[in-house]
PDB file of N, CA and C in Angstrom:
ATOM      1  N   UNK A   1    -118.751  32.399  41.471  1.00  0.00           N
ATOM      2  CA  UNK A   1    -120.016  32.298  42.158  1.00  0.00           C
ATOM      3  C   UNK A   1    -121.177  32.068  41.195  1.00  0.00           C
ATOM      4  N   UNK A   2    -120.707  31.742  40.244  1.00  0.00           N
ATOM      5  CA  UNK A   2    -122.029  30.956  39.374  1.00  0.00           C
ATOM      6  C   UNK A   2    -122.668  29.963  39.440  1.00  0.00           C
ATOM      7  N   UNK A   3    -121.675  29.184  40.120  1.00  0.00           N
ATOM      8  CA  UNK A   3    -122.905  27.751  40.114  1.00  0.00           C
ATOM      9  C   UNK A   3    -123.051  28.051  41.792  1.00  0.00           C
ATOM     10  N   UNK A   4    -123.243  28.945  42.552  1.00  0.00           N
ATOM     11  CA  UNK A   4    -123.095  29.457  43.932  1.00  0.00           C
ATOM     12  C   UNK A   4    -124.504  29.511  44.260  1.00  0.00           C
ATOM     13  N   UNK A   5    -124.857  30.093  45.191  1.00  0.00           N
ATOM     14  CA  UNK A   5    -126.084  30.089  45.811  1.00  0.00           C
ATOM     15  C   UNK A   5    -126.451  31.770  45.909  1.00  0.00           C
ATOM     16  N   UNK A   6    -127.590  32.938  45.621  1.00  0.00           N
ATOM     17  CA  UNK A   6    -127.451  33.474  45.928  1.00  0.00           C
ATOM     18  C   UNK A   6    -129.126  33.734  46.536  1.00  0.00           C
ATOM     19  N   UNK A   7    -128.802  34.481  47.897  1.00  0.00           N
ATOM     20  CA  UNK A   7    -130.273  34.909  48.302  1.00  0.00           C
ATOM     21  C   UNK A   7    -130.255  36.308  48.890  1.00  0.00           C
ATOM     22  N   UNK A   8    -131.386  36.599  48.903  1.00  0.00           N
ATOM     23  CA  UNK A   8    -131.629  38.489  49.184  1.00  0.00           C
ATOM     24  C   UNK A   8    -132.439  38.462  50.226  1.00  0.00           C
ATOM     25  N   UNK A   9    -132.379  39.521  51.466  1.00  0.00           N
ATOM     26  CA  UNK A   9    -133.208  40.129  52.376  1.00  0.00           C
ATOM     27  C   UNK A   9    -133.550  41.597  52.221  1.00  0.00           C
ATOM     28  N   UNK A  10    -134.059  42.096  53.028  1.00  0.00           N
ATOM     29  CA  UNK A  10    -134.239  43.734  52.839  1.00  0.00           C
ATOM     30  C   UNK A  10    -132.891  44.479  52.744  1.00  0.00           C
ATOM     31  N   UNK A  11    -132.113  44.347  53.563  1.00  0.00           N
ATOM     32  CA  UNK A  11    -130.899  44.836  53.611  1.00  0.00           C
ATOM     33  C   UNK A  11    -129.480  44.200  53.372  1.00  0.00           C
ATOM     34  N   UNK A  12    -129.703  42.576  53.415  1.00  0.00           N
ATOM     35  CA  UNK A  12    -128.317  41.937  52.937  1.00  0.00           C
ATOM     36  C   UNK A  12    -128.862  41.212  51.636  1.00  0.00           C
ATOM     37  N   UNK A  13    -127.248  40.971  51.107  1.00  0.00           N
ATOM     38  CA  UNK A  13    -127.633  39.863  49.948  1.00  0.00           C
ATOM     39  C   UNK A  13    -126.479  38.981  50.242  1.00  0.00           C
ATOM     40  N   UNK A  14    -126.431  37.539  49.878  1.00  0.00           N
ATOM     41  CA  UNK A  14    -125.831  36.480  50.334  1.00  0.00           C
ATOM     42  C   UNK A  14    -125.308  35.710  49.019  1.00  0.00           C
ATOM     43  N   UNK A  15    -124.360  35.925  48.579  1.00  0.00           N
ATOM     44  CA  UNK A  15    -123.889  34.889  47.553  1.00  0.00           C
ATOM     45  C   UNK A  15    -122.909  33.584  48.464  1.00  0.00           C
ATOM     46  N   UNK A  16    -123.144  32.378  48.045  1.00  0.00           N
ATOM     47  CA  UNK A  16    -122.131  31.264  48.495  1.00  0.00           C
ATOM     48  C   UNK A  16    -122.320  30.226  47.919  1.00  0.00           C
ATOM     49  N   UNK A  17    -120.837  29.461  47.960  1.00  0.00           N
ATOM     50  CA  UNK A  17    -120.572  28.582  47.084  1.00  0.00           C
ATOM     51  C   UNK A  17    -119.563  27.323  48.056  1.00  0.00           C
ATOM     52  N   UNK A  18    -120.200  25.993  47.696  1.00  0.00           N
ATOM     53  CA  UNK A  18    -119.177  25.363  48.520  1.00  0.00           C
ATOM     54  C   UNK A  18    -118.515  24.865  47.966  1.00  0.00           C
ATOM     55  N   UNK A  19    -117.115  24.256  48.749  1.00  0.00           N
ATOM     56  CA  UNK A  19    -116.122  23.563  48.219  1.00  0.00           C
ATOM     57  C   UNK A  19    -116.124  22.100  47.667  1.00  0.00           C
ATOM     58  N   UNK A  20    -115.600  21.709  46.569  1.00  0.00           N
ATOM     59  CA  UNK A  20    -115.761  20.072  46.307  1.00  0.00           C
ATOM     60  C   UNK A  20    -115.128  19.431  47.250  1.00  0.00           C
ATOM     61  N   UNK A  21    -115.390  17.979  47.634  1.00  0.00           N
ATOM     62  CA  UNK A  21    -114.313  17.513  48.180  1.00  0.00           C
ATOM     63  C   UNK A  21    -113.188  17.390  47.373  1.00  0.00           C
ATOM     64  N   UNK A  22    -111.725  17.363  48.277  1.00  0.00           N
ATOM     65  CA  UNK A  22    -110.693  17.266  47.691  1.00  0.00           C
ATOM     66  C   UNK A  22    -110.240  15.739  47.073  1.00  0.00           C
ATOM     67  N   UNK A  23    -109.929  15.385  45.925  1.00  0.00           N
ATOM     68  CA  UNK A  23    -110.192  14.262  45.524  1.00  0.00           C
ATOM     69  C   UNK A  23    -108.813  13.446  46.008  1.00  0.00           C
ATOM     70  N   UNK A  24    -107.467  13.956  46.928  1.00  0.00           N
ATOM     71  CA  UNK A  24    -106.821  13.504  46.643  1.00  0.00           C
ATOM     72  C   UNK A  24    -106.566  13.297  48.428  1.00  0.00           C
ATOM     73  N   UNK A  25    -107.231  12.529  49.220  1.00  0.00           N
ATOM     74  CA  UNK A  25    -107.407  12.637  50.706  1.00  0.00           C
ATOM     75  C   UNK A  25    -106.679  11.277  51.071  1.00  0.00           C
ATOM     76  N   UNK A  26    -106.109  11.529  52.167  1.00  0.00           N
ATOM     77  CA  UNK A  26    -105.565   9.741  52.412  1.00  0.00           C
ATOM     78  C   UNK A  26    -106.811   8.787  53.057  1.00  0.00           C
ATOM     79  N   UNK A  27    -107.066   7.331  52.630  1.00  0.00           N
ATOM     80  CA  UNK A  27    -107.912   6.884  53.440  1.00  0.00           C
ATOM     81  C   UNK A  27    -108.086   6.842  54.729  1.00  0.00           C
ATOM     82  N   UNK A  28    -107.601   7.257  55.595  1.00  0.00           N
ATOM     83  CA  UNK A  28    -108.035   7.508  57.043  1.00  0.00           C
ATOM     84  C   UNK A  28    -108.112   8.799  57.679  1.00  0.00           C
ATOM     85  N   UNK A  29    -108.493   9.626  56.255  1.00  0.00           N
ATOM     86  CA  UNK A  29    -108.521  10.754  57.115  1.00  0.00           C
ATOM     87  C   UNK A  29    -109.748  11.688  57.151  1.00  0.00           C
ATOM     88  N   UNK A  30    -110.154  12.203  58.472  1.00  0.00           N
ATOM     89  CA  UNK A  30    -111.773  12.492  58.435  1.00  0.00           C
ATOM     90  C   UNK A  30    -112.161  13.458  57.779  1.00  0.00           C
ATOM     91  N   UNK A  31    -113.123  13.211  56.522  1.00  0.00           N
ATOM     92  CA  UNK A  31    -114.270  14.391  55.911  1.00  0.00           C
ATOM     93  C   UNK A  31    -113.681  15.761  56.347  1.00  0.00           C
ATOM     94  N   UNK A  32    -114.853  15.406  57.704  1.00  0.00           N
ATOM     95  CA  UNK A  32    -115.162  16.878  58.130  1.00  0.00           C
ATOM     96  C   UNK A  32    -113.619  17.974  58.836  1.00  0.00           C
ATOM     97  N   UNK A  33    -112.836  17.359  58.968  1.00  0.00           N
ATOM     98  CA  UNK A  33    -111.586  17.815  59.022  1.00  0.00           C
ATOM     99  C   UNK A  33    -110.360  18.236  57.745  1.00  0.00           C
ATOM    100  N   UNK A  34    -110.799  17.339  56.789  1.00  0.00           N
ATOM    101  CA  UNK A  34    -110.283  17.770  55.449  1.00  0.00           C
ATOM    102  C   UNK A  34    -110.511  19.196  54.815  1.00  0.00           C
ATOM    103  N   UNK A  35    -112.273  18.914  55.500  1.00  0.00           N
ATOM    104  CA  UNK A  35    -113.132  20.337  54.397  1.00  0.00           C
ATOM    105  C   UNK A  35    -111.774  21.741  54.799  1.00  0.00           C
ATOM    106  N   UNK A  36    -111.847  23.118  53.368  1.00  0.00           N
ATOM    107  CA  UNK A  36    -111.250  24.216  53.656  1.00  0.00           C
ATOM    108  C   UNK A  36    -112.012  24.889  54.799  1.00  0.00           C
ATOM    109  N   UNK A  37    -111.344  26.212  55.498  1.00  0.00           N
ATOM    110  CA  UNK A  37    -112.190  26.492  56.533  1.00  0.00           C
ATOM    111  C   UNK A  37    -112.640  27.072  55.704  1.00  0.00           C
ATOM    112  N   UNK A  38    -114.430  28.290  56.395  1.00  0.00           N
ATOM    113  CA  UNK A  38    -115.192  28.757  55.643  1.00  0.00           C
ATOM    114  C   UNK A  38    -114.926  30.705  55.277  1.00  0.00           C
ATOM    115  N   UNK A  39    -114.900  30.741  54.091  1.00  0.00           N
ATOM    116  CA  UNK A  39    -114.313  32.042  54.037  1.00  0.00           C
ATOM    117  C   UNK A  39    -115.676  32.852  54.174  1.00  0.00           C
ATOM    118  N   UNK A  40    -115.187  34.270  54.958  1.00  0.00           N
ATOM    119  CA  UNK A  40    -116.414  35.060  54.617  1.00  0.00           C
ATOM    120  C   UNK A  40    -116.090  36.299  54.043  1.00  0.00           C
ATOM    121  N   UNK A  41    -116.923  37.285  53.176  1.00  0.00           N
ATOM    122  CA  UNK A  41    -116.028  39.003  52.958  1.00  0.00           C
ATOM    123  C   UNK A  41    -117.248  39.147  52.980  1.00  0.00           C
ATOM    124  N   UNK A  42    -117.385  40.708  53.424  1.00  0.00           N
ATOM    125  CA  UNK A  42    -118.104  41.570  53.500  1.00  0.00           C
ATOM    126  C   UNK A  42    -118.184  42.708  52.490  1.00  0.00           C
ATOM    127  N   UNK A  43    -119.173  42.910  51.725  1.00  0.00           N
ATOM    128  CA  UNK A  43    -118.768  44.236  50.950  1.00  0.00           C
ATOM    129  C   UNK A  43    -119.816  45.387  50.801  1.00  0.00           C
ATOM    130  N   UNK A  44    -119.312  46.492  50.930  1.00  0.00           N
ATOM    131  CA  UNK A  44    -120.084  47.500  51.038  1.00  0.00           C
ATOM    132  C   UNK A  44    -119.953  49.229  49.905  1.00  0.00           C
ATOM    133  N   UNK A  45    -120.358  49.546  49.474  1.00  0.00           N
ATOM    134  CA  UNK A  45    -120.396  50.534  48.005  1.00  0.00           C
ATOM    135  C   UNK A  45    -120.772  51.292  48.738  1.00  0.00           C
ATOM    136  N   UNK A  46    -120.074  52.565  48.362  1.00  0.00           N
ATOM    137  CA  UNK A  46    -120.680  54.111  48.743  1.00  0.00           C
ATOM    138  C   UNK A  46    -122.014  54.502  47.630  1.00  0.00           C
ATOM    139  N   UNK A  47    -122.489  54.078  47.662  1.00  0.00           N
ATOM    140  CA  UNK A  47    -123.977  53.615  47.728  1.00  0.00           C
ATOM    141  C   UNK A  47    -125.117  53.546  49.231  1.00  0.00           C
ATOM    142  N   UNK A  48    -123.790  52.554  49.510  1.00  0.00           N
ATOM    143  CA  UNK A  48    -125.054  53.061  51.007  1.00  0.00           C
ATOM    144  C   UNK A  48    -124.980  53.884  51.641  1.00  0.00           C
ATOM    145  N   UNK A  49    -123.641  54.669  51.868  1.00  0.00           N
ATOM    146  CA  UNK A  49    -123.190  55.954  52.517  1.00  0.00           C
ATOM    147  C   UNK A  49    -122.117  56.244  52.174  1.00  0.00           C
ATOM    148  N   UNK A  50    -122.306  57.705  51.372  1.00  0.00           N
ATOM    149  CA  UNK A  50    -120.524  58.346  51.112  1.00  0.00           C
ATOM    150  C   UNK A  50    -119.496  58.510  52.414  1.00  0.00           C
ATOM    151  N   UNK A  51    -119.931  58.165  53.941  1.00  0.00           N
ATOM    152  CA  UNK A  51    -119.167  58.210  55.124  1.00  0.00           C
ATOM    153  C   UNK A  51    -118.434  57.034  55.501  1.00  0.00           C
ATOM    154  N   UNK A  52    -117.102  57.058  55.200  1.00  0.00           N
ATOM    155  CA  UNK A  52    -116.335  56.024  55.635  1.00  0.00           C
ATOM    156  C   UNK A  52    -116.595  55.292  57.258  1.00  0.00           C
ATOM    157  N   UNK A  53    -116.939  56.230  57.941  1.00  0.00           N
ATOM    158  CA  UNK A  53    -117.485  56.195  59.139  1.00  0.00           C
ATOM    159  C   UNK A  53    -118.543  55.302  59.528  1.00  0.00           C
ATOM    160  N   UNK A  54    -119.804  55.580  58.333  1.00  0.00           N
ATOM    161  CA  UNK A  54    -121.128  54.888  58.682  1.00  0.00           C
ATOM    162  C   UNK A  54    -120.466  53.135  57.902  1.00  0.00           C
ATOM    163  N   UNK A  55    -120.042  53.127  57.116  1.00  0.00           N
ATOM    164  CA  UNK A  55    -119.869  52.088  56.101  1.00  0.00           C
ATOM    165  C   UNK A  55    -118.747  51.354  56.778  1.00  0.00           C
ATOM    166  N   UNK A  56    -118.046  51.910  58.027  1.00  0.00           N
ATOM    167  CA  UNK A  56    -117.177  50.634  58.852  1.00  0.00           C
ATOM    168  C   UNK A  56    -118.182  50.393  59.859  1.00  0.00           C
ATOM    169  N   UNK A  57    -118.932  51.138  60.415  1.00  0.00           N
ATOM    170  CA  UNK A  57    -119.998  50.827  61.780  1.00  0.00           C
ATOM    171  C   UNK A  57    -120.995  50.012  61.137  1.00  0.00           C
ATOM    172  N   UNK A  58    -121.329  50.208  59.961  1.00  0.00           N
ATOM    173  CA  UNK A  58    -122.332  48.375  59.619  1.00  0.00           C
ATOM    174  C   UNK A  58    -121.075  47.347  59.377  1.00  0.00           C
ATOM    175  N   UNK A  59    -120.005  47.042  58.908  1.00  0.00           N
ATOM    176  CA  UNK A  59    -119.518  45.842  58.814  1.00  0.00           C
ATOM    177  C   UNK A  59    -118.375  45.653  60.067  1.00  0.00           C
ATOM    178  N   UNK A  60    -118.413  46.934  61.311  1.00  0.00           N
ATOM    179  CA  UNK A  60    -118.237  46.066  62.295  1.00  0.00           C
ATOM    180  C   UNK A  60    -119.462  45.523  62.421  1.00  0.00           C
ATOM    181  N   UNK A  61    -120.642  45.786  62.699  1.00  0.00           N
ATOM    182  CA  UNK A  61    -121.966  45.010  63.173  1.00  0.00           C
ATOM    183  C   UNK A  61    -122.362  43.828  62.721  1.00  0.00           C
ATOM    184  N   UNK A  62    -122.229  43.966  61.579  1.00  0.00           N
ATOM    185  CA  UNK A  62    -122.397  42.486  60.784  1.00  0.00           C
ATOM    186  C   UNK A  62    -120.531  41.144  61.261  1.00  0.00           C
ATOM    187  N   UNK A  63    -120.055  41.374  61.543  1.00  0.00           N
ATOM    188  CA  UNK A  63    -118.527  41.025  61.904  1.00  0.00           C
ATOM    189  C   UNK A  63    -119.224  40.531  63.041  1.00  0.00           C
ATOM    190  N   UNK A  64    -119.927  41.357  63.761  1.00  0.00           N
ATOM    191  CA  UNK A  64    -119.967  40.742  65.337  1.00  0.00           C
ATOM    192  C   UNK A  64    -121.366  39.996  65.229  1.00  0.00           C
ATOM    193  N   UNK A  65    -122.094  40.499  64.673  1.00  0.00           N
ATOM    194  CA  UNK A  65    -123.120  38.909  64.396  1.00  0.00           C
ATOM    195  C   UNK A  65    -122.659  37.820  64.358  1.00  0.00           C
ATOM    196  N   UNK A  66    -121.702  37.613  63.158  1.00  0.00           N
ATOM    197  CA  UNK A  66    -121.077  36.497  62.455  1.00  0.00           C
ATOM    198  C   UNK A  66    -120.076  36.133  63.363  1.00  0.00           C
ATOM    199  N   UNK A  67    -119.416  36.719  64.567  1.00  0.00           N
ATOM    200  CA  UNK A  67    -118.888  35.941  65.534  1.00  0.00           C
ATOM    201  C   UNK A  67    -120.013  35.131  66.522  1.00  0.00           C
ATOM    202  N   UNK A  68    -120.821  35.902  66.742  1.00  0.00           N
ATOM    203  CA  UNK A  68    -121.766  35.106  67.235  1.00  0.00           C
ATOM    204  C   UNK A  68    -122.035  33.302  66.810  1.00  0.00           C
ATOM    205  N   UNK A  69    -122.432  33.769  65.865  1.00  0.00           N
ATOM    206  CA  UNK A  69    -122.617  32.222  64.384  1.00  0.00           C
ATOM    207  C   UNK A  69    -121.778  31.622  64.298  1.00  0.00           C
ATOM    208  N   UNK A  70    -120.596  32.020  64.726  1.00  0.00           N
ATOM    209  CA  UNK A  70    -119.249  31.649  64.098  1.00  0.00           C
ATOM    210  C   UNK A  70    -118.929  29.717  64.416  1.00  0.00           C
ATOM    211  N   UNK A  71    -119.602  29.489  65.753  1.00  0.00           N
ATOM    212  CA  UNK A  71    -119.253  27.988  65.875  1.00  0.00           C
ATOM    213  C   UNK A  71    -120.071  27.028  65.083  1.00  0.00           C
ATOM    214  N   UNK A  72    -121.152  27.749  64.911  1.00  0.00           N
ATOM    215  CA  UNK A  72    -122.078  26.937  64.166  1.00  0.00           C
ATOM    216  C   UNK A  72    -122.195  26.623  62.860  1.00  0.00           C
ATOM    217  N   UNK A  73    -121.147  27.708  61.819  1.00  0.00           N
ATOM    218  CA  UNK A  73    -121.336  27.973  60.679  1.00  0.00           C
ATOM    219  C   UNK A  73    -120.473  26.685  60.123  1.00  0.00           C
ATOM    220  N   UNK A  74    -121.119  25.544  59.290  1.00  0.00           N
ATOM    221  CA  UNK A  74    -120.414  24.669  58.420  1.00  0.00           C
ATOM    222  C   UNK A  74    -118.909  24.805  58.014  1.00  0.00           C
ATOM    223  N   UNK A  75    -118.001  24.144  57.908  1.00  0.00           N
ATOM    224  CA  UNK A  75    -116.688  23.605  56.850  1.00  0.00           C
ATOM    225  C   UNK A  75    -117.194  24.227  55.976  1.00  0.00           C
ATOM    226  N   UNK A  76    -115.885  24.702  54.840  1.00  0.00           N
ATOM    227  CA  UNK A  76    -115.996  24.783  53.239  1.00  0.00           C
ATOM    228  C   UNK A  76    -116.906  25.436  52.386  1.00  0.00           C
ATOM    229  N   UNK A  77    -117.486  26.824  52.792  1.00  0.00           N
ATOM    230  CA  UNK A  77    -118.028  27.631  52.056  1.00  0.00           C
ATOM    231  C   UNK A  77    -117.423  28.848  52.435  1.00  0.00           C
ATOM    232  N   UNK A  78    -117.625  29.314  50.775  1.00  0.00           N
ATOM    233  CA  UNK A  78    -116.972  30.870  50.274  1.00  0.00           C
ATOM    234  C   UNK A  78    -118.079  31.685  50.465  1.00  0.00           C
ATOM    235  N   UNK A  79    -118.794  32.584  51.491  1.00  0.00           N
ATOM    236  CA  UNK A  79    -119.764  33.653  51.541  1.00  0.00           C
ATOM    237  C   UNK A  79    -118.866  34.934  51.233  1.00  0.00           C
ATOM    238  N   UNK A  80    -119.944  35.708  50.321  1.00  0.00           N
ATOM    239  CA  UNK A  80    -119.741  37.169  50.588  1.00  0.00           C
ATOM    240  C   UNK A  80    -121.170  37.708  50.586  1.00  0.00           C
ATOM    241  N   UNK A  81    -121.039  38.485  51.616  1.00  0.00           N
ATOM    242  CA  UNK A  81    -122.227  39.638  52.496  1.00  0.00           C
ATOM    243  C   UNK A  81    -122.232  41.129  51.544  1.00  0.00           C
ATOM    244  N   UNK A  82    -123.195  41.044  50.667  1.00  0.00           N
ATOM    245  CA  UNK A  82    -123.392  42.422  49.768  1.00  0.00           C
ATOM    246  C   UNK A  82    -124.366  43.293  50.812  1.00  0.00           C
ATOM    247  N   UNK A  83    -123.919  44.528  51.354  1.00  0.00           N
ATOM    248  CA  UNK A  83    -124.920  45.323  52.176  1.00  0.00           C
ATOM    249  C   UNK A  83    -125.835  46.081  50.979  1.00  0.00           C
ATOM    250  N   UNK A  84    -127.236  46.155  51.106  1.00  0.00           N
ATOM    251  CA  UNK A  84    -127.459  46.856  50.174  1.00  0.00           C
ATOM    252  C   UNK A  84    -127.974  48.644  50.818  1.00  0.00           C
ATOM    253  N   UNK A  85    -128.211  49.387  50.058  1.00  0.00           N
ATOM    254  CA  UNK A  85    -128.244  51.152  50.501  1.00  0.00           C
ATOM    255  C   UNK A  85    -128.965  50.999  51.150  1.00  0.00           C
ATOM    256  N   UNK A  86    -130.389  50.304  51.380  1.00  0.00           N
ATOM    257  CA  UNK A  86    -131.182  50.559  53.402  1.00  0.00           C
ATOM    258  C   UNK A  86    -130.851  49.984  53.847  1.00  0.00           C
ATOM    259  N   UNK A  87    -129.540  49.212  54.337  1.00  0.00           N
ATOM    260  CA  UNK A  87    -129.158  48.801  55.515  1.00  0.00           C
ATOM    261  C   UNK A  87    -128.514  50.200  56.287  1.00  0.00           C
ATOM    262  N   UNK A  88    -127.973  51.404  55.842  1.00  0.00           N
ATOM    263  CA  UNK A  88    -127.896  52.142  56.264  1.00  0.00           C
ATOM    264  C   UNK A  88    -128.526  52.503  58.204  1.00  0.00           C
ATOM    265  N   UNK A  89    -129.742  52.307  57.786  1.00  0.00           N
ATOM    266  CA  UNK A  89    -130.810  52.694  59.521  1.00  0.00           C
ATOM    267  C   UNK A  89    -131.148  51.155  60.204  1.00  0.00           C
ATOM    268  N   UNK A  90    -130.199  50.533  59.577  1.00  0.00           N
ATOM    269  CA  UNK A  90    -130.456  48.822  60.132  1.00  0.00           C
ATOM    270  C   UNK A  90    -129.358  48.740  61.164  1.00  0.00           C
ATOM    271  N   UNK A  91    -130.382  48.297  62.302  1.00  0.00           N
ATOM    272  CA  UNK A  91    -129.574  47.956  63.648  1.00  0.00           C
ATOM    273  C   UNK A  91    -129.036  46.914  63.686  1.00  0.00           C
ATOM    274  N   UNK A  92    -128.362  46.737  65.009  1.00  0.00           N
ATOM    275  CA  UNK A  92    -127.542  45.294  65.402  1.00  0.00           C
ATOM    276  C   UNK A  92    -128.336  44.624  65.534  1.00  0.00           C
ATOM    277  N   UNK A  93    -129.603  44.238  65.794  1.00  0.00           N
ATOM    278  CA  UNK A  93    -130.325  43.267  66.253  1.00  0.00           C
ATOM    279  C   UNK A  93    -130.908  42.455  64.533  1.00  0.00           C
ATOM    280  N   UNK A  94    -131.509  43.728  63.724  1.00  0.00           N
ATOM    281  CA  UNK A  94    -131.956  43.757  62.664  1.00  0.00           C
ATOM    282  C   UNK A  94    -130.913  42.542  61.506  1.00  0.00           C
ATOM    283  N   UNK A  95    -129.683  43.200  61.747  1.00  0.00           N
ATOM    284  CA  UNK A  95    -128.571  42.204  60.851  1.00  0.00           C
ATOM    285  C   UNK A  95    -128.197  40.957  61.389  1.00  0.00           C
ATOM    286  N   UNK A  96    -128.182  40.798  62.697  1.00  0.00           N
ATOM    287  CA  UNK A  96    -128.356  39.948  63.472  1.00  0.00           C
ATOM    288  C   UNK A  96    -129.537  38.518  63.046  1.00  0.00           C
ATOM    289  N   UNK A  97    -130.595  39.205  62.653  1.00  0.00           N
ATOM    290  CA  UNK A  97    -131.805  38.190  62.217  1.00  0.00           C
ATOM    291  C   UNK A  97    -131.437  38.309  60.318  1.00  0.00           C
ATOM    292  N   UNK A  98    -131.108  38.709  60.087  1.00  0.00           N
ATOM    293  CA  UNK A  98    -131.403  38.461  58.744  1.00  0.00           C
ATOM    294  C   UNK A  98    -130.312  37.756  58.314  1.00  0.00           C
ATOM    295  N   UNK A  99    -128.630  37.913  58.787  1.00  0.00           N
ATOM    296  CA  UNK A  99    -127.855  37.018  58.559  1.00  0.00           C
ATOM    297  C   UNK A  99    -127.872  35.474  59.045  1.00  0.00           C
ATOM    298  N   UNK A 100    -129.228  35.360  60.272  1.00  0.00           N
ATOM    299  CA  UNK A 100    -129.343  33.920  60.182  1.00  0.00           C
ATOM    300  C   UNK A 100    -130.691  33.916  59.751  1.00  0.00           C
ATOM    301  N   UNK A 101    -131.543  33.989  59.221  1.00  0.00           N
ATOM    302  CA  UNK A 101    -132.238  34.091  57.831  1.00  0.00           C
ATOM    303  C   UNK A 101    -131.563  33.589  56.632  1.00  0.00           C
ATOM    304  N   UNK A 102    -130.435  34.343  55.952  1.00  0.00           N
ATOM    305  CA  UNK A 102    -129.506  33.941  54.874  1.00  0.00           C
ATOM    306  C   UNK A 102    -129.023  33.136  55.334  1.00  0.00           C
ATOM    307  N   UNK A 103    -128.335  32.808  55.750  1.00  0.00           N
ATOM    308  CA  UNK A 103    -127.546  31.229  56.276  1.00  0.00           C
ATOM    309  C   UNK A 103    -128.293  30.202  56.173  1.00  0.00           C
ATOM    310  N   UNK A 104    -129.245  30.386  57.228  1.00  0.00           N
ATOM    311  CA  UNK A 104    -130.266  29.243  57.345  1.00  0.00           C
ATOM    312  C   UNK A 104    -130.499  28.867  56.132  1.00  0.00           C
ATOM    313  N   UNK A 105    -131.457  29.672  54.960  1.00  0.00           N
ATOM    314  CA  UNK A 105    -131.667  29.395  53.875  1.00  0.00           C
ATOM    315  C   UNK A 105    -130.449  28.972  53.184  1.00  0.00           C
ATOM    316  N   UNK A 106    -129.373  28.983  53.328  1.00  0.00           N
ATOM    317  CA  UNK A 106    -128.797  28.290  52.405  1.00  0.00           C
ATOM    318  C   UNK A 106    -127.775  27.064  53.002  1.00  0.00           C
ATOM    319  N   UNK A 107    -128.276  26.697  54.122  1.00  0.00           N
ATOM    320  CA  UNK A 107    -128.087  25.819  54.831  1.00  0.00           C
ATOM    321  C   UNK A 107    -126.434  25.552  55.320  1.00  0.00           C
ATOM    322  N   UNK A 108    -126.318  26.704  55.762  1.00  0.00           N
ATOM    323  CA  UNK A 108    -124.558  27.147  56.794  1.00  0.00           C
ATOM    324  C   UNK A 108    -124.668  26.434  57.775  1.00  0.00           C
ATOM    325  N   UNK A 109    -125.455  27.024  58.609  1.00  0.00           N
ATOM    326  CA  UNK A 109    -125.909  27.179  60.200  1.00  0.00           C
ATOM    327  C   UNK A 109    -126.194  25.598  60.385  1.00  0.00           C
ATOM    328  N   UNK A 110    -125.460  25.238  61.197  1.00  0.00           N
ATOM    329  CA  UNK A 110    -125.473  23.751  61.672  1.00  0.00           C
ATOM    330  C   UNK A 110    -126.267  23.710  63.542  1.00  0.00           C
ATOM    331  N   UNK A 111    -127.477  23.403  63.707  1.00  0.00           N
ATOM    332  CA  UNK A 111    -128.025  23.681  65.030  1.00  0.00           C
ATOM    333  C   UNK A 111    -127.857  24.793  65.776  1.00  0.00           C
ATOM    334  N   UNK A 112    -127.831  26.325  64.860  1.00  0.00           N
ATOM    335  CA  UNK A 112    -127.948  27.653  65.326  1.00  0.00           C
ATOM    336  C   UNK A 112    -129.050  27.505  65.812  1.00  0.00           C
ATOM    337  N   UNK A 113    -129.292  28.240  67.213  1.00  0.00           N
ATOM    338  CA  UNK A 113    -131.108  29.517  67.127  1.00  0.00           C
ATOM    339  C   UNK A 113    -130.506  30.282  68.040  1.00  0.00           C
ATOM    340  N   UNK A 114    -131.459  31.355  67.444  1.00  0.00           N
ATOM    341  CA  UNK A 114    -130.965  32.691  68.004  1.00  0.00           C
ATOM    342  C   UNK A 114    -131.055  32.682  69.233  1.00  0.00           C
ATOM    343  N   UNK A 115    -131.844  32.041  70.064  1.00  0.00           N
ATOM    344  CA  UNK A 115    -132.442  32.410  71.945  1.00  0.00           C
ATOM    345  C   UNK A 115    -131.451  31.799  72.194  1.00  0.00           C
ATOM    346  N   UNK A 116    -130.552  30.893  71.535  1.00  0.00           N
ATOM    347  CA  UNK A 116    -129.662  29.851  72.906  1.00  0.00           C
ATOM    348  C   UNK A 116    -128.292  30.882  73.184  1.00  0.00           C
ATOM    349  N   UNK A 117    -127.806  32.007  72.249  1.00  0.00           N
ATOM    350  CA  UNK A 117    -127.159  32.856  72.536  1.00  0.00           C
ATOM    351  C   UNK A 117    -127.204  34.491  72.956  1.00  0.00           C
ATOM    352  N   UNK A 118    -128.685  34.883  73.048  1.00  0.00           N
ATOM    353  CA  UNK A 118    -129.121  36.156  73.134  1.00  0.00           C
ATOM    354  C   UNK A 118    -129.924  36.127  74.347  1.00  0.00           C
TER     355      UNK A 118
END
């Protein structure tokens, strides 16, 4: 993730990196179907809470954002979702906007907005 992209909100941080094209494609076969699918991980440090408990209830929340996003999100990028320690009192709605915030900015989100699904 060095030559990757990384951006910060109050409570998430966003590293991603996309894939080259594959140099070895047959001529008739389409781009956007070649690309790898897009990986995502989530990671979270007892840092933000020593409760195994609280620290699966934010990355189900963030999981179900990102299904939300999920049709919209580009081919061929490697994201990982760093929670940082105040996401702790951060709601569903809250991670909800800031993971398409990060996306957006790093240009995932292919004709997302938030009202056409909420």
């Amino acid at each position: 993730y060095q030559k990757g992209i990384r951006k910060n909100t109050s409570y998430l941080a966003l590293k991603a990196l996309r894939h080259q094209q594959e140099p070895k494609l047959p001529q008739g076969a389409d781009n956007l179907e070649s690309l790898r699918p897009t990986r995502i991980g989530i990671t979270i440090s007892k840092k933000v809470s020593k409760g195994a408990v609280v620290r699966n209830r934010i990355k189900r929340q963030i999981r179900a954002a990102l299904r939300q996003m999920l049709p919209f999100i580009s081919k061929g990028w490697d994201i990982v979702i760093v929670v940082k320690p105040t996401a702790q009192q951060c709601n569903y709605s809250q991670f909800l906007q800031q993971l398409e915030e990060l996306l957006t900015q790093v240009e995932v989100l292919d004709g997302y907005s938030r009202g056409s699904l909420l």
